[in-house]
Each structure stands twice: as C-alpha cells, then as structure tokens.
C-alpha atoms as a PDB file:
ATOM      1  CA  UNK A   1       0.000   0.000   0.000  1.00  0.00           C
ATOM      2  CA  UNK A   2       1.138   3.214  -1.287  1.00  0.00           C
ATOM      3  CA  UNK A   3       2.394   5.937   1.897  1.00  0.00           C
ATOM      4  CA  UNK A   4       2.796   9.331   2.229  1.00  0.00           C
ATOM      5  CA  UNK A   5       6.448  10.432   2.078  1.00  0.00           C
ATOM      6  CA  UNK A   6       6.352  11.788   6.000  1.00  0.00           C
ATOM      7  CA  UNK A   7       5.119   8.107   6.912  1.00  0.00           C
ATOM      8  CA  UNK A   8       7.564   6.489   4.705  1.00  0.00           C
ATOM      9  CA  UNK A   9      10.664   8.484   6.283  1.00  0.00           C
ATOM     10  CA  UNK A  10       9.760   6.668   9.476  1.00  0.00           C
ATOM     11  CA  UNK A  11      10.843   3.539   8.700  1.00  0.00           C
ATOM     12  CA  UNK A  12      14.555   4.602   7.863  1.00  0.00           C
ATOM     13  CA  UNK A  13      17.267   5.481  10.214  1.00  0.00           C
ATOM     14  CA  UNK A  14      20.066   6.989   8.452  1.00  0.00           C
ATOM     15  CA  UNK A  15      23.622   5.845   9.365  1.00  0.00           C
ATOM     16  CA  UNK A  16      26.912   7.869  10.036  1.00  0.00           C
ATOM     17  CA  UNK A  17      27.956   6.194   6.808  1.00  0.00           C
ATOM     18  CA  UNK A  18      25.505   7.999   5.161  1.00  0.00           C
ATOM     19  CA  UNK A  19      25.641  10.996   6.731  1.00  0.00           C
ATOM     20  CA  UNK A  20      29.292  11.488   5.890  1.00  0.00           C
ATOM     21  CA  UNK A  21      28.340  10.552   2.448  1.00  0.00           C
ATOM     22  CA  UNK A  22      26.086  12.997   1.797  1.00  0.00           C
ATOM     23  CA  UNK A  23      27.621  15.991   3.209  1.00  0.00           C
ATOM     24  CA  UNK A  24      31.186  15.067   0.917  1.00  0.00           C
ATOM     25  CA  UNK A  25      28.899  15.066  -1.912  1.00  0.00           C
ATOM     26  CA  UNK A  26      27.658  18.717  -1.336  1.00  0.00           C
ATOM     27  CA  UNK A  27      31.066  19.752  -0.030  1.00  0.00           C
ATOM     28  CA  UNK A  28      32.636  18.800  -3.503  1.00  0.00           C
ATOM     29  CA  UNK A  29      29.857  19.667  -5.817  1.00  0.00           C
ATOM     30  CA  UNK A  30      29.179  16.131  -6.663  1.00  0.00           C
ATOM     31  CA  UNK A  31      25.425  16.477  -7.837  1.00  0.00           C
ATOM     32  CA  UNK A  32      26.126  19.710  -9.751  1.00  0.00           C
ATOM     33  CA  UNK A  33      27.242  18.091 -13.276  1.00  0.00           C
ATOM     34  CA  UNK A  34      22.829  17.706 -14.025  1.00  0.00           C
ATOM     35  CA  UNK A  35      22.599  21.696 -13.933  1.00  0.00           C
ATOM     36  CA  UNK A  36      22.517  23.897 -17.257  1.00  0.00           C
ATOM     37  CA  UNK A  37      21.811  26.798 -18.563  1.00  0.00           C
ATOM     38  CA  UNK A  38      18.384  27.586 -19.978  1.00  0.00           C
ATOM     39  CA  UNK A  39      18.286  26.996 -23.355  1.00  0.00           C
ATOM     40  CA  UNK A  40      21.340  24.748 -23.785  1.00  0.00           C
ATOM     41  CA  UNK A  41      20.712  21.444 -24.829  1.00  0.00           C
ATOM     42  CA  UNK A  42      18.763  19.979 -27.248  1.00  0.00           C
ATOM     43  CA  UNK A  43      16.394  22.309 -29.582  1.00  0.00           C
ATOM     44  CA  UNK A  44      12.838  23.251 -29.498  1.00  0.00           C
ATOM     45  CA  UNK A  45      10.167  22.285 -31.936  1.00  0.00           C
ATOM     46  CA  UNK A  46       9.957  26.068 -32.624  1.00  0.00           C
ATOM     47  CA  UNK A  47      14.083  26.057 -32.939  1.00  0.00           C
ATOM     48  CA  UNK A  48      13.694  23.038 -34.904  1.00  0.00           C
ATOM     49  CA  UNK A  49      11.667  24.519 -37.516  1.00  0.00           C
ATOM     50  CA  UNK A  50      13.495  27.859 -37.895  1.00  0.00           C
ATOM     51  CA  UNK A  51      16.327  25.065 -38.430  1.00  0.00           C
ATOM     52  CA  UNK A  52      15.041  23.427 -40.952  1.00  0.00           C
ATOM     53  CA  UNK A  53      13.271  26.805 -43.092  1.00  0.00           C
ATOM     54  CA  UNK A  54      16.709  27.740 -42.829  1.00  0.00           C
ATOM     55  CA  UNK A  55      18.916  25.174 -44.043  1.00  0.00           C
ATOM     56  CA  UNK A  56      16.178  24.575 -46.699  1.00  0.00           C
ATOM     57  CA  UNK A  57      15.881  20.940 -45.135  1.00  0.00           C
END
C-alpha cells in the first residue's frame, strides 16, 4: 500500500555512513554536473523549424 512520504521516512534510520556521504557530496559539488543553462541542450520544436526553413531541409 502506497504511503505518504512523511510516513515512509519513518521507517529509515540513516547511518553515520551515510551521513558522511552525503555531506562530501555537497562539499565537492558532486550532484552539480545535471545543472545547465536555460536553453542549452537539445532544440525546441519552434528552434527546430526555424532550423530546418533555414537550411532549406
């Protein structure tokens, strides 16, 4: 049966371990590499088209 997320956090107990882990990881940036600017990336429909009117594709 499905929980609410308050509920679920009950049921863990977090170790040193894993406490240590976590704070290295925001110490040294680790879970930065998934940020980017807005608009890099992969193109928009709307870039897509000017793309392709033009390139005459």
């Amino acid at each position: 049966m499905r929980k609410g997320a308050p509920e679920a956090a009950l049921l863990y107990a977090e170790t040193q371990a894993s406490i240590a882990k976590r704070e290295n990881a925001k110490a040294t940036g680790e879970g930065e590499h998934a940020l980017r600017d807005r608009g890099a990336g992969r193109p928009t429909k709307r870039q897509l088209r000017d793309i392709k009117r033009f390139t005459g594709a």
